[in-house]
PDB file of N, CA and C in Angstrom:
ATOM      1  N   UNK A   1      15.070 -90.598 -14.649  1.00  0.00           N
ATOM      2  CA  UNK A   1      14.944 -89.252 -14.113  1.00  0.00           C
ATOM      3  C   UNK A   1      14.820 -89.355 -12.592  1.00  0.00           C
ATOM      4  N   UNK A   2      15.517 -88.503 -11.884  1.00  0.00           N
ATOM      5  CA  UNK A   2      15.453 -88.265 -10.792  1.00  0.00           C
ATOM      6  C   UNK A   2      15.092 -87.136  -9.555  1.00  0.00           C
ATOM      7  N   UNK A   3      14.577 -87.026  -8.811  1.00  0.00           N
ATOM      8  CA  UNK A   3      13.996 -85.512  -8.588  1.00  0.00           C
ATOM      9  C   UNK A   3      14.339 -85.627  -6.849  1.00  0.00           C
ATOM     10  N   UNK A   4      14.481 -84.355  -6.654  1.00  0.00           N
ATOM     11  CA  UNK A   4      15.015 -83.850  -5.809  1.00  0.00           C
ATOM     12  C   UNK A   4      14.225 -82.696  -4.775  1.00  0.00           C
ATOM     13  N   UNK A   5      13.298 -83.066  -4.231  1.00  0.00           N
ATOM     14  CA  UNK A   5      12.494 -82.103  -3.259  1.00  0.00           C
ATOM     15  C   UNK A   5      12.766 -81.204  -2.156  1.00  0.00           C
ATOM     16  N   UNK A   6      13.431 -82.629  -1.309  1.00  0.00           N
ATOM     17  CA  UNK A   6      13.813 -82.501  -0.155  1.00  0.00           C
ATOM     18  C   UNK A   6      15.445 -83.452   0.161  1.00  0.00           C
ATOM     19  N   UNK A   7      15.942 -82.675   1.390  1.00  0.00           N
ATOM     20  CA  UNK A   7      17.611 -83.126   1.617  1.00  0.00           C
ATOM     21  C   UNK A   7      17.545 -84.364   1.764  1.00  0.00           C
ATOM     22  N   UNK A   8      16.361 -85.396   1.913  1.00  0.00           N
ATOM     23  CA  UNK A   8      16.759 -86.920   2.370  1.00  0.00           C
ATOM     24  C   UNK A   8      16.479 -87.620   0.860  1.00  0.00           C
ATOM     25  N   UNK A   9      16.050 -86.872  -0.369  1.00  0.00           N
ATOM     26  CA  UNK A   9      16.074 -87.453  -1.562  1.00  0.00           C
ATOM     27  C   UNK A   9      17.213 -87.630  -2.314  1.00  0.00           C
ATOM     28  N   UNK A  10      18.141 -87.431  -1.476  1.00  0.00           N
ATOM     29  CA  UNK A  10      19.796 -87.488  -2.216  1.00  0.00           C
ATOM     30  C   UNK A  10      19.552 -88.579  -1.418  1.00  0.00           C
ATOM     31  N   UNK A  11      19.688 -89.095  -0.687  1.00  0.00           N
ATOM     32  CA  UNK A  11      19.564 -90.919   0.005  1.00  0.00           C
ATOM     33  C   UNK A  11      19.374 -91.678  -1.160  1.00  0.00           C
ATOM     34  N   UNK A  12      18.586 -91.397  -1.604  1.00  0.00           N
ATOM     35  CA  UNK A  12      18.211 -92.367  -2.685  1.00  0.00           C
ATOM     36  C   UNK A  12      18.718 -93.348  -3.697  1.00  0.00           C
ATOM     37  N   UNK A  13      19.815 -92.302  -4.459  1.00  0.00           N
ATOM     38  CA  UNK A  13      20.668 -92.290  -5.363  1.00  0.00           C
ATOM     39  C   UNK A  13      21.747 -91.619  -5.342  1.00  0.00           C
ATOM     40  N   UNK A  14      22.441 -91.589  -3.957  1.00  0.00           N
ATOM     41  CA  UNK A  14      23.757 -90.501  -3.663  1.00  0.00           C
ATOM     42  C   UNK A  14      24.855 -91.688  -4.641  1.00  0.00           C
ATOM     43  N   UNK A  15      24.683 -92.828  -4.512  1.00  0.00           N
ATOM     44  CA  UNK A  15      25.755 -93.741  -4.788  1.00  0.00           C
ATOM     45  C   UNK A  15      25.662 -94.198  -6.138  1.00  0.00           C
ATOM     46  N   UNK A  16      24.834 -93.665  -6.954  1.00  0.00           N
ATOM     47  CA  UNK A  16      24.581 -93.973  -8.357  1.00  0.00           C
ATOM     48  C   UNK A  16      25.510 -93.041  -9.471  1.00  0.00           C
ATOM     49  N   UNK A  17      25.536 -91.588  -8.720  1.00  0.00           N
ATOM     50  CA  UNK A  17      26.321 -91.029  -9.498  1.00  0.00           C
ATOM     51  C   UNK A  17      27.801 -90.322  -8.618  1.00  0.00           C
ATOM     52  N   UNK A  18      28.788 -89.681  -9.431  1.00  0.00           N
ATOM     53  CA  UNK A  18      30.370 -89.139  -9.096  1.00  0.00           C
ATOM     54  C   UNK A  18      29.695 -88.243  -7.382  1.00  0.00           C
ATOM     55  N   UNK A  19      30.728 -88.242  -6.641  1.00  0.00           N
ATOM     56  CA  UNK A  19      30.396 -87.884  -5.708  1.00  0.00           C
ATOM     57  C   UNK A  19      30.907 -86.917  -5.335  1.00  0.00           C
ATOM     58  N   UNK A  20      31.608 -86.185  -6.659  1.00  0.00           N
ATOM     59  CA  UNK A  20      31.498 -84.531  -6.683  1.00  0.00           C
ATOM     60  C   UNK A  20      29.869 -83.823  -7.529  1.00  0.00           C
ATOM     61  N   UNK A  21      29.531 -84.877  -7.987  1.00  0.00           N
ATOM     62  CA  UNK A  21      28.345 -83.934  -8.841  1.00  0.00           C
ATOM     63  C   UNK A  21      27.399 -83.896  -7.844  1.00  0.00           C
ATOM     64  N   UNK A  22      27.356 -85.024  -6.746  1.00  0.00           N
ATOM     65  CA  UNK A  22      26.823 -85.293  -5.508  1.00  0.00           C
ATOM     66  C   UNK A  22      26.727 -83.762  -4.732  1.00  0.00           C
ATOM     67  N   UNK A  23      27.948 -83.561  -4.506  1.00  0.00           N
ATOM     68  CA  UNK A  23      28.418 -82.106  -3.350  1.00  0.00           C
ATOM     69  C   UNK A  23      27.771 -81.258  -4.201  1.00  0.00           C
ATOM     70  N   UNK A  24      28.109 -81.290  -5.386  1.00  0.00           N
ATOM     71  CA  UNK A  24      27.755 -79.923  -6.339  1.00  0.00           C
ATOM     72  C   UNK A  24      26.082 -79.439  -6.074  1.00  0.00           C
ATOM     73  N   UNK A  25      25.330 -80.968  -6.713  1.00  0.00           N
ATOM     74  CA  UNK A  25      23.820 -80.757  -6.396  1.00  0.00           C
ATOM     75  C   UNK A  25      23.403 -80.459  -4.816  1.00  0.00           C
ATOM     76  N   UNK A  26      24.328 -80.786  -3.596  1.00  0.00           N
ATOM     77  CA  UNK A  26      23.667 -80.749  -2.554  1.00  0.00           C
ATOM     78  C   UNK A  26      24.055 -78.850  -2.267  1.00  0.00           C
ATOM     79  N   UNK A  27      24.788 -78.590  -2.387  1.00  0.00           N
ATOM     80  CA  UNK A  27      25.184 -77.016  -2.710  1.00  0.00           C
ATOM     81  C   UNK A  27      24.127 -76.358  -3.503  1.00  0.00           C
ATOM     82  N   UNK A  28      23.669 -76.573  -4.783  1.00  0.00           N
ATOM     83  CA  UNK A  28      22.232 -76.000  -5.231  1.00  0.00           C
ATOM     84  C   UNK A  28      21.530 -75.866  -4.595  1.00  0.00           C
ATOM     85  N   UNK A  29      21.017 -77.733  -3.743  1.00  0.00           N
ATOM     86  CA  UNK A  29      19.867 -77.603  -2.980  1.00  0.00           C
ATOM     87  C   UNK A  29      19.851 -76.124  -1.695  1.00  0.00           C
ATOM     88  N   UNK A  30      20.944 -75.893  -1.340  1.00  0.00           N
ATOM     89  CA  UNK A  30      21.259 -75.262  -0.185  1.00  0.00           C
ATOM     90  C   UNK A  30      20.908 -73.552  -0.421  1.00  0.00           C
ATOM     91  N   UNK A  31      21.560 -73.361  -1.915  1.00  0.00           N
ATOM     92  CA  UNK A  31      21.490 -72.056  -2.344  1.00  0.00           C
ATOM     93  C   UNK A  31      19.669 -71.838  -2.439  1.00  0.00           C
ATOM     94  N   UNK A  32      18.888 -72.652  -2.790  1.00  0.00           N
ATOM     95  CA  UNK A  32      17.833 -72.408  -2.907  1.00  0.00           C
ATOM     96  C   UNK A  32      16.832 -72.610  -1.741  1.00  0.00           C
ATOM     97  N   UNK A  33      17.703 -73.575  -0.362  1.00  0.00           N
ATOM     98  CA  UNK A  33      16.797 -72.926   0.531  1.00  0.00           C
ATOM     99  C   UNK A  33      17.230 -72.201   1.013  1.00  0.00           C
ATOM    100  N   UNK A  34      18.083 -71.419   0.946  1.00  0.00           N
ATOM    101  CA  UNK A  34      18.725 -70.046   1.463  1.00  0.00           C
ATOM    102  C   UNK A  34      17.528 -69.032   1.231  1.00  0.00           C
ATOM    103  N   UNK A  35      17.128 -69.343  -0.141  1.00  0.00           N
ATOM    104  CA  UNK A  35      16.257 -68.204  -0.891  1.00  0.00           C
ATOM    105  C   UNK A  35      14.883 -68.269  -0.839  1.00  0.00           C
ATOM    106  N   UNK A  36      14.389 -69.900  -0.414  1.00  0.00           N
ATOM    107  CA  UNK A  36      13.110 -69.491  -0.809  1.00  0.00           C
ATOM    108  C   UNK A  36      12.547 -70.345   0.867  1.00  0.00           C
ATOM    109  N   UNK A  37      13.420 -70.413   1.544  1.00  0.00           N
ATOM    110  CA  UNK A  37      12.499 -71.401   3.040  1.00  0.00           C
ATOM    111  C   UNK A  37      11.882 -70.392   4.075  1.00  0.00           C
ATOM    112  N   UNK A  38      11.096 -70.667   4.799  1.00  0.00           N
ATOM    113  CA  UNK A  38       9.877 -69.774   5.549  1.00  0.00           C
ATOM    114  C   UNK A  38      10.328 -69.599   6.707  1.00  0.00           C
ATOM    115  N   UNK A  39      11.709 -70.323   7.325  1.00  0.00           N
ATOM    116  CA  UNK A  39      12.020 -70.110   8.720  1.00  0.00           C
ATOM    117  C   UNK A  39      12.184 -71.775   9.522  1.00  0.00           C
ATOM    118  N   UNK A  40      11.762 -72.638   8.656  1.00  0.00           N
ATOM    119  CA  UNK A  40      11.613 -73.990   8.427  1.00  0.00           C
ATOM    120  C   UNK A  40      13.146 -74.416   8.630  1.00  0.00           C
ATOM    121  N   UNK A  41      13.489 -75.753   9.198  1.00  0.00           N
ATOM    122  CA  UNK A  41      14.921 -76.410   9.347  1.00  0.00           C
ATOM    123  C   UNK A  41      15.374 -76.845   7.707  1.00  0.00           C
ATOM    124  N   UNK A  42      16.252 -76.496   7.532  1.00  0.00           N
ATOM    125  CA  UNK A  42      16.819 -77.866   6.126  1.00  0.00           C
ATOM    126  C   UNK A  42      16.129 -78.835   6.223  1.00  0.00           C
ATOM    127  N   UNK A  43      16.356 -79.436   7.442  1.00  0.00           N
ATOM    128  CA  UNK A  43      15.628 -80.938   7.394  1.00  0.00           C
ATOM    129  C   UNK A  43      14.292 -80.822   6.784  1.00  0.00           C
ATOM    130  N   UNK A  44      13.442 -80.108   7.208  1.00  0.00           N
ATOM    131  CA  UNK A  44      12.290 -80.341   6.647  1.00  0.00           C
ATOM    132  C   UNK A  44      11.500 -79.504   5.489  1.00  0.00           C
ATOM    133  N   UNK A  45      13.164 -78.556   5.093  1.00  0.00           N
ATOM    134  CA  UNK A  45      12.451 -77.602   3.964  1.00  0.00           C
ATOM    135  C   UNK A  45      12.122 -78.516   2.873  1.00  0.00           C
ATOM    136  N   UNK A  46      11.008 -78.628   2.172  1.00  0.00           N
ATOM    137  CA  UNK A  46      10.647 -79.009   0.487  1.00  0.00           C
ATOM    138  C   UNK A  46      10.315 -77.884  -0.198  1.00  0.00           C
ATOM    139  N   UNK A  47      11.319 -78.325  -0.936  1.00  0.00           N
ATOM    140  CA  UNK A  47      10.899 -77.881  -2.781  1.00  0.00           C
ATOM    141  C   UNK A  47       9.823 -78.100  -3.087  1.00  0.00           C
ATOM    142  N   UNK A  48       8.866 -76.797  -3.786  1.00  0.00           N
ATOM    143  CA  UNK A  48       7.190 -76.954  -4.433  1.00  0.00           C
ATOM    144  C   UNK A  48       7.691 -77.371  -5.505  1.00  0.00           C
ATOM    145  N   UNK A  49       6.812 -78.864  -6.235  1.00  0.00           N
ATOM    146  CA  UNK A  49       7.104 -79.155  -7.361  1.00  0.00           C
ATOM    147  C   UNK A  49       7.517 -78.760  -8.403  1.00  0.00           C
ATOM    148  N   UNK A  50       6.620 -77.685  -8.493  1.00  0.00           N
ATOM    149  CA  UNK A  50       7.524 -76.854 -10.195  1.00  0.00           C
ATOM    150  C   UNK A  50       9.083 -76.313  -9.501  1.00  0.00           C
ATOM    151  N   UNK A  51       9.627 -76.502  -8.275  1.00  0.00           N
ATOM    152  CA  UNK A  51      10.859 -76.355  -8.577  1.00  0.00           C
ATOM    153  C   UNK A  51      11.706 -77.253  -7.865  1.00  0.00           C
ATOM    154  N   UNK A  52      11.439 -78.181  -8.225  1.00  0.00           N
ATOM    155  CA  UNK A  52      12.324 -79.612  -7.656  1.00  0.00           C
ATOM    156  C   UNK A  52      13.095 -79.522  -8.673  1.00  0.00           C
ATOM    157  N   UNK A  53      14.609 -79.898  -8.191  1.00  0.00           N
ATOM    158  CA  UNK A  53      15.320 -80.244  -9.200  1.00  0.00           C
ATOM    159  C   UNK A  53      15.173 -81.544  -9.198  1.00  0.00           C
ATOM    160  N   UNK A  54      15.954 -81.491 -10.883  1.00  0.00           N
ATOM    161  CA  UNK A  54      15.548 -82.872 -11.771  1.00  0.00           C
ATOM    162  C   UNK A  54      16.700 -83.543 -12.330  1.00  0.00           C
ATOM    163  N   UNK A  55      17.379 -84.679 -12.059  1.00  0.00           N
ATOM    164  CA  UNK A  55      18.315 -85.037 -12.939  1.00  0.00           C
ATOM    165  C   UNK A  55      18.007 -86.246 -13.757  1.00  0.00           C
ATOM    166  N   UNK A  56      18.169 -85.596 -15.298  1.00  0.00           N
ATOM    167  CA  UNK A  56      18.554 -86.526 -16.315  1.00  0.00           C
ATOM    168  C   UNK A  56      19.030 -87.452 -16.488  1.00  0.00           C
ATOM    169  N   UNK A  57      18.906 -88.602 -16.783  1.00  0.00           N
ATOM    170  CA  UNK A  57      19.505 -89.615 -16.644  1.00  0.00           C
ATOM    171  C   UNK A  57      19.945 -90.569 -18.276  1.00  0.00           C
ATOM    172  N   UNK A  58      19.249 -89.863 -19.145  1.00  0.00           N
ATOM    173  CA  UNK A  58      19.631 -90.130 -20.548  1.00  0.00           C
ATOM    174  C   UNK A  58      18.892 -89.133 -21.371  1.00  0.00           C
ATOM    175  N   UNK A  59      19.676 -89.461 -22.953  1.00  0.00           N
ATOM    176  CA  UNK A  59      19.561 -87.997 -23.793  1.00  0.00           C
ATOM    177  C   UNK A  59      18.541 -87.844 -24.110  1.00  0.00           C
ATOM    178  N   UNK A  60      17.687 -88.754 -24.306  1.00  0.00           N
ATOM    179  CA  UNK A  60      15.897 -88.633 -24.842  1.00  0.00           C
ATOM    180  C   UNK A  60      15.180 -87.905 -23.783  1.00  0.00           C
ATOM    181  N   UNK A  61      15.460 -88.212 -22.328  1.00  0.00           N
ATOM    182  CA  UNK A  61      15.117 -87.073 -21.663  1.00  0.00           C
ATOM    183  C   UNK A  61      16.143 -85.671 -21.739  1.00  0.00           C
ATOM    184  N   UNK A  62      17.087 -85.561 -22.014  1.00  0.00           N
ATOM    185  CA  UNK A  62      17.493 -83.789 -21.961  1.00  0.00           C
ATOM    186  C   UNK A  62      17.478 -83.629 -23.100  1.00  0.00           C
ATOM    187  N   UNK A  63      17.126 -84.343 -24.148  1.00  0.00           N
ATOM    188  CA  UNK A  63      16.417 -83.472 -25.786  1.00  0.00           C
ATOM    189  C   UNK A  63      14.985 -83.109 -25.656  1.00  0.00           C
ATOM    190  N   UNK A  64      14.506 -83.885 -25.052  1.00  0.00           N
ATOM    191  CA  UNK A  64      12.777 -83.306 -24.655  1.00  0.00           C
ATOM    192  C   UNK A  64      12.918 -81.964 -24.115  1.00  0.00           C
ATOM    193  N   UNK A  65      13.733 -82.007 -23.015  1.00  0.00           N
ATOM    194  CA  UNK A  65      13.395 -80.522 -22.092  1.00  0.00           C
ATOM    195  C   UNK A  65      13.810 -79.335 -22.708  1.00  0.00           C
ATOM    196  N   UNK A  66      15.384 -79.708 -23.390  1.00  0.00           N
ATOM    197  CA  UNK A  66      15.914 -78.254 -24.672  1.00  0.00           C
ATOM    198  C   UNK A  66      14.961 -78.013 -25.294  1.00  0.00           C
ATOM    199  N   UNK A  67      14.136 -79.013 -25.800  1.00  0.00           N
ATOM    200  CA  UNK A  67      13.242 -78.274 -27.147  1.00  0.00           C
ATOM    201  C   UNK A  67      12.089 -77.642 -26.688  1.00  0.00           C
ATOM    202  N   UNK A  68      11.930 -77.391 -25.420  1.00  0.00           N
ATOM    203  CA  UNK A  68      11.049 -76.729 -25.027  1.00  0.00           C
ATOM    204  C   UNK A  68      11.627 -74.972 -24.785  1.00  0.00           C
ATOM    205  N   UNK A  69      12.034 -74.191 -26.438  1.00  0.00           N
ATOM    206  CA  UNK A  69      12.339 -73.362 -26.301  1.00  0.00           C
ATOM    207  C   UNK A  69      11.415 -71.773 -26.111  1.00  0.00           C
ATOM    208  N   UNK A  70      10.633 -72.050 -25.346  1.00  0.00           N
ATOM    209  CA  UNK A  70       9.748 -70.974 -25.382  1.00  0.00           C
ATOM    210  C   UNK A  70       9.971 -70.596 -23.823  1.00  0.00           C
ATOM    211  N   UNK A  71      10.358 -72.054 -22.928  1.00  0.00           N
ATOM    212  CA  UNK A  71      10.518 -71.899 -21.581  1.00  0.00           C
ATOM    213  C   UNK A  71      11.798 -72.129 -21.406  1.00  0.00           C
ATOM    214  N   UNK A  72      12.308 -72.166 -22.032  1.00  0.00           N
ATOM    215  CA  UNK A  72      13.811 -72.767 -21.788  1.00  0.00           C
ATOM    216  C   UNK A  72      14.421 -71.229 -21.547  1.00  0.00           C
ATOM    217  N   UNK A  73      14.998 -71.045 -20.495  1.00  0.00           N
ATOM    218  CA  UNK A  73      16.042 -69.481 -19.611  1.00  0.00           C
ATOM    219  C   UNK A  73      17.639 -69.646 -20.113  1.00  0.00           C
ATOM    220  N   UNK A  74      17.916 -71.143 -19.765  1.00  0.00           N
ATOM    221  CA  UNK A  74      19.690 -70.849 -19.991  1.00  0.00           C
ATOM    222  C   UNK A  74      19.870 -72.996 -20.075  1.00  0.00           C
ATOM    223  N   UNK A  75      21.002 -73.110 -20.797  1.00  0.00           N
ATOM    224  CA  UNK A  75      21.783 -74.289 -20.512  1.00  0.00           C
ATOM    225  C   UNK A  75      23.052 -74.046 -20.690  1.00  0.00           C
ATOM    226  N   UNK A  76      23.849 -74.287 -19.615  1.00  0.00           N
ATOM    227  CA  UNK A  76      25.036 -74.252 -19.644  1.00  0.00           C
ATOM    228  C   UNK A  76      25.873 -75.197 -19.124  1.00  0.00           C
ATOM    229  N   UNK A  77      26.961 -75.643 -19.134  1.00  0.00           N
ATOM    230  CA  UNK A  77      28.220 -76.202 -19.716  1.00  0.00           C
ATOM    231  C   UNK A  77      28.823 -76.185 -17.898  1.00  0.00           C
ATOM    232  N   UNK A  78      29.086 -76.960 -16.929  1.00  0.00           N
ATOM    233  CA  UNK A  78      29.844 -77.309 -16.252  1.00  0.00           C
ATOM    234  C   UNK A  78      30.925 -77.924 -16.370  1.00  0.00           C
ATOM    235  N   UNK A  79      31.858 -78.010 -15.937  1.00  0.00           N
ATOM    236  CA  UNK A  79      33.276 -78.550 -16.372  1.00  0.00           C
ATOM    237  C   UNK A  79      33.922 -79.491 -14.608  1.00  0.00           C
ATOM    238  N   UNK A  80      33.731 -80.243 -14.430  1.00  0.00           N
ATOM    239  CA  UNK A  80      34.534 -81.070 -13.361  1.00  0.00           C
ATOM    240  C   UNK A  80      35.699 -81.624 -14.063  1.00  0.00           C
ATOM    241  N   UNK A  81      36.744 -82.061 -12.958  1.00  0.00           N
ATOM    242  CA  UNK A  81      37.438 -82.757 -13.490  1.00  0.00           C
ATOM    243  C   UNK A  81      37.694 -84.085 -14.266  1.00  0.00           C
ATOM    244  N   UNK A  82      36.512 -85.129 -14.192  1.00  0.00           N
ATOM    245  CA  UNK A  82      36.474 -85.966 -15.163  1.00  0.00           C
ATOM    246  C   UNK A  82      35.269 -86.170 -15.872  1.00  0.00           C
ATOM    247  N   UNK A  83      34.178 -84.884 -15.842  1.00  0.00           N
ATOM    248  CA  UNK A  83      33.454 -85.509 -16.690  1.00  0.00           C
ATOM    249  C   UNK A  83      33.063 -83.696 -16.782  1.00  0.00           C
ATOM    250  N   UNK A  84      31.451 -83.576 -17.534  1.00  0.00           N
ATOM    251  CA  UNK A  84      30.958 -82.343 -17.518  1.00  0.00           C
ATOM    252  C   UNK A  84      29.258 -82.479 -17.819  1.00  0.00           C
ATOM    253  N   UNK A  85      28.614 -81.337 -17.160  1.00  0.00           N
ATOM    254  CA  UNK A  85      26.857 -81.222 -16.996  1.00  0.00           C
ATOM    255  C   UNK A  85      26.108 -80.272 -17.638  1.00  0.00           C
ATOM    256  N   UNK A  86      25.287 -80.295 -18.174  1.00  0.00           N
ATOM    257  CA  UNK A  86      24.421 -79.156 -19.041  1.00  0.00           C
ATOM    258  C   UNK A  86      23.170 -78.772 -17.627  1.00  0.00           C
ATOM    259  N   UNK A  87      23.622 -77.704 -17.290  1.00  0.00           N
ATOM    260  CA  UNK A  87      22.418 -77.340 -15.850  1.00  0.00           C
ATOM    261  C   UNK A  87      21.542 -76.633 -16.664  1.00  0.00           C
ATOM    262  N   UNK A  88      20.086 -76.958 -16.880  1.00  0.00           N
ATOM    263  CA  UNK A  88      19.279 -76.431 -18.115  1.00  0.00           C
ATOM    264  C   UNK A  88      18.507 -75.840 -16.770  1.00  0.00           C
ATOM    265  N   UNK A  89      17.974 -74.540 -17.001  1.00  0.00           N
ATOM    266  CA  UNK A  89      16.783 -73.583 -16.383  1.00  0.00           C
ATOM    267  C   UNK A  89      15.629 -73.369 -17.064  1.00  0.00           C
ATOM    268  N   UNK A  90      14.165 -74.274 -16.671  1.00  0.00           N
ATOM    269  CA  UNK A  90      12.985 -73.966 -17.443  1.00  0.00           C
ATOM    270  C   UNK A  90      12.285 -73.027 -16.849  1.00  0.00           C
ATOM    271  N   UNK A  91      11.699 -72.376 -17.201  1.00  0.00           N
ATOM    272  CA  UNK A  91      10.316 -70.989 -16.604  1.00  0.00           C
ATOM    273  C   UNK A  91       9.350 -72.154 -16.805  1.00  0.00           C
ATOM    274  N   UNK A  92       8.734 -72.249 -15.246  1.00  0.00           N
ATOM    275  CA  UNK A  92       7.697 -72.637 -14.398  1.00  0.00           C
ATOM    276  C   UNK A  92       6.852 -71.780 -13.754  1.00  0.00           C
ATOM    277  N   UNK A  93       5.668 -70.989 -14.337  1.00  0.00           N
ATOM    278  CA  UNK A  93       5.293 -70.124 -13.957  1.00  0.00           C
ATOM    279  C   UNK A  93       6.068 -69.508 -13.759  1.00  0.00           C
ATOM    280  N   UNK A  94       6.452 -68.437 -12.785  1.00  0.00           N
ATOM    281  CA  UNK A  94       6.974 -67.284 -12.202  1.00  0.00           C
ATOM    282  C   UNK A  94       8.713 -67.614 -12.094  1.00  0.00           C
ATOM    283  N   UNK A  95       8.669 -69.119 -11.881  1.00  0.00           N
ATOM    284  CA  UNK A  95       9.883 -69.267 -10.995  1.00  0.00           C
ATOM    285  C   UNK A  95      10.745 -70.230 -12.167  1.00  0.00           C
ATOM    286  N   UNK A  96      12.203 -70.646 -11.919  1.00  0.00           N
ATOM    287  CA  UNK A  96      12.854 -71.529 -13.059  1.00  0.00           C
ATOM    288  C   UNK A  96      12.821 -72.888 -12.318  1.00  0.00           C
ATOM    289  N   UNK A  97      12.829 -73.778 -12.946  1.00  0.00           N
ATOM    290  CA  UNK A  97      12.782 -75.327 -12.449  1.00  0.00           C
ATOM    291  C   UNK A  97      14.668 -75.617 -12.754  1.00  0.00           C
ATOM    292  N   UNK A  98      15.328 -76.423 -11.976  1.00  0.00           N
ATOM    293  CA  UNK A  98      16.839 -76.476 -12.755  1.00  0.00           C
ATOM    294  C   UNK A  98      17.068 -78.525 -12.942  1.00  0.00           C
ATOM    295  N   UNK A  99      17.475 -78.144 -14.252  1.00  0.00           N
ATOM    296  CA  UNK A  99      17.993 -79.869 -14.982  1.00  0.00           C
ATOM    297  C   UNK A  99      19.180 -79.846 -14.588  1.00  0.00           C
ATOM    298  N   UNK A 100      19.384 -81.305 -14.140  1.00  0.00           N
ATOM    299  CA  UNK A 100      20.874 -81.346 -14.270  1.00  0.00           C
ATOM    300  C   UNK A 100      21.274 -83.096 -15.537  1.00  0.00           C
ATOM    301  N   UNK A 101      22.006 -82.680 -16.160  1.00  0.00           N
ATOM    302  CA  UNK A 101      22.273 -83.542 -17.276  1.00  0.00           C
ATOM    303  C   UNK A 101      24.124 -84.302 -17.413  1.00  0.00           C
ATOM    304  N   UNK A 102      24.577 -85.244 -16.502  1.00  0.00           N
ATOM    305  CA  UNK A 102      25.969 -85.203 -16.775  1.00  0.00           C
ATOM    306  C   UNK A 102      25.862 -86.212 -18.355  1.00  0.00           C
ATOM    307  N   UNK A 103      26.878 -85.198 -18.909  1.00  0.00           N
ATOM    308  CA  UNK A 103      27.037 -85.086 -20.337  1.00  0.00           C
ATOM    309  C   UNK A 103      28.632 -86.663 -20.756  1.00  0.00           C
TER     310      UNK A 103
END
C-alpha cells in the first residue's frame, strides 16, 4: 500500500508503476488541491490523513476496503489503454478518502 499526502510522495514510487496511471493520480492530486488548499503553494499543500490517497497494491488489500460496505460511496472501472483501475471512494467522516487499485 501506498499513500499519497503530499506532491513529493509520488517521488517515491513514480517508477514502480505505468506512467500514465502516474499522470492520472498526479491530476487527482491536483483536482483536490484545487478544492480543499487554504491559499498554500502545491508544493507544500498536504492531504489530512483521512484523505490521502491510497494505492493498492494487491487484492487482499482492495477486498478489505470493498467490504467495508457501510462506508463504501462508489467503485468504479477505469479503462487505459493497456491495463484498467477500480478508484474505490470511502466516507471518512464528512469527507471520501479515494483507492486506487490497478486491476
Amino acid at each position: 500500500m501506498k499513500k499519497v499526502q503530499c506532491l513529493k510522495d509520488f517521488n517515491e514510487f513514480e517508477s514502480e508503476f505505468p506512467s500514465c496511471f502516474i499522470k492520472y493520480l498526479k491530476n487527482e492530486f491536483y483536482h483536490l488541491f484545487e478544492y480543499l488548499n487554504n491559499g498554500e503553494a502545491i508544493e507544500e499543500f498536504k492531504l489530512p490523513f483521512y484523505q490521502e490517497m491510497v494505492i493498492l497494491e494487491s487484492k487482499i488489500e482492495m477486498d478489505k476496503i470493498v467490504k467495508d460496505i457501510i462506508n463504501l460511496e462508489f467503485n468504479e472501472k477505469i479503462i487505459f489503454p493497456s491495463f484498467m483501475i477500480s478508484r474505490i471512494g470511502i466516507f471518512r467522516g464528512d469527507d471520501i478518502q479515494l483507492y486506487y487499485f490497478i486491476i
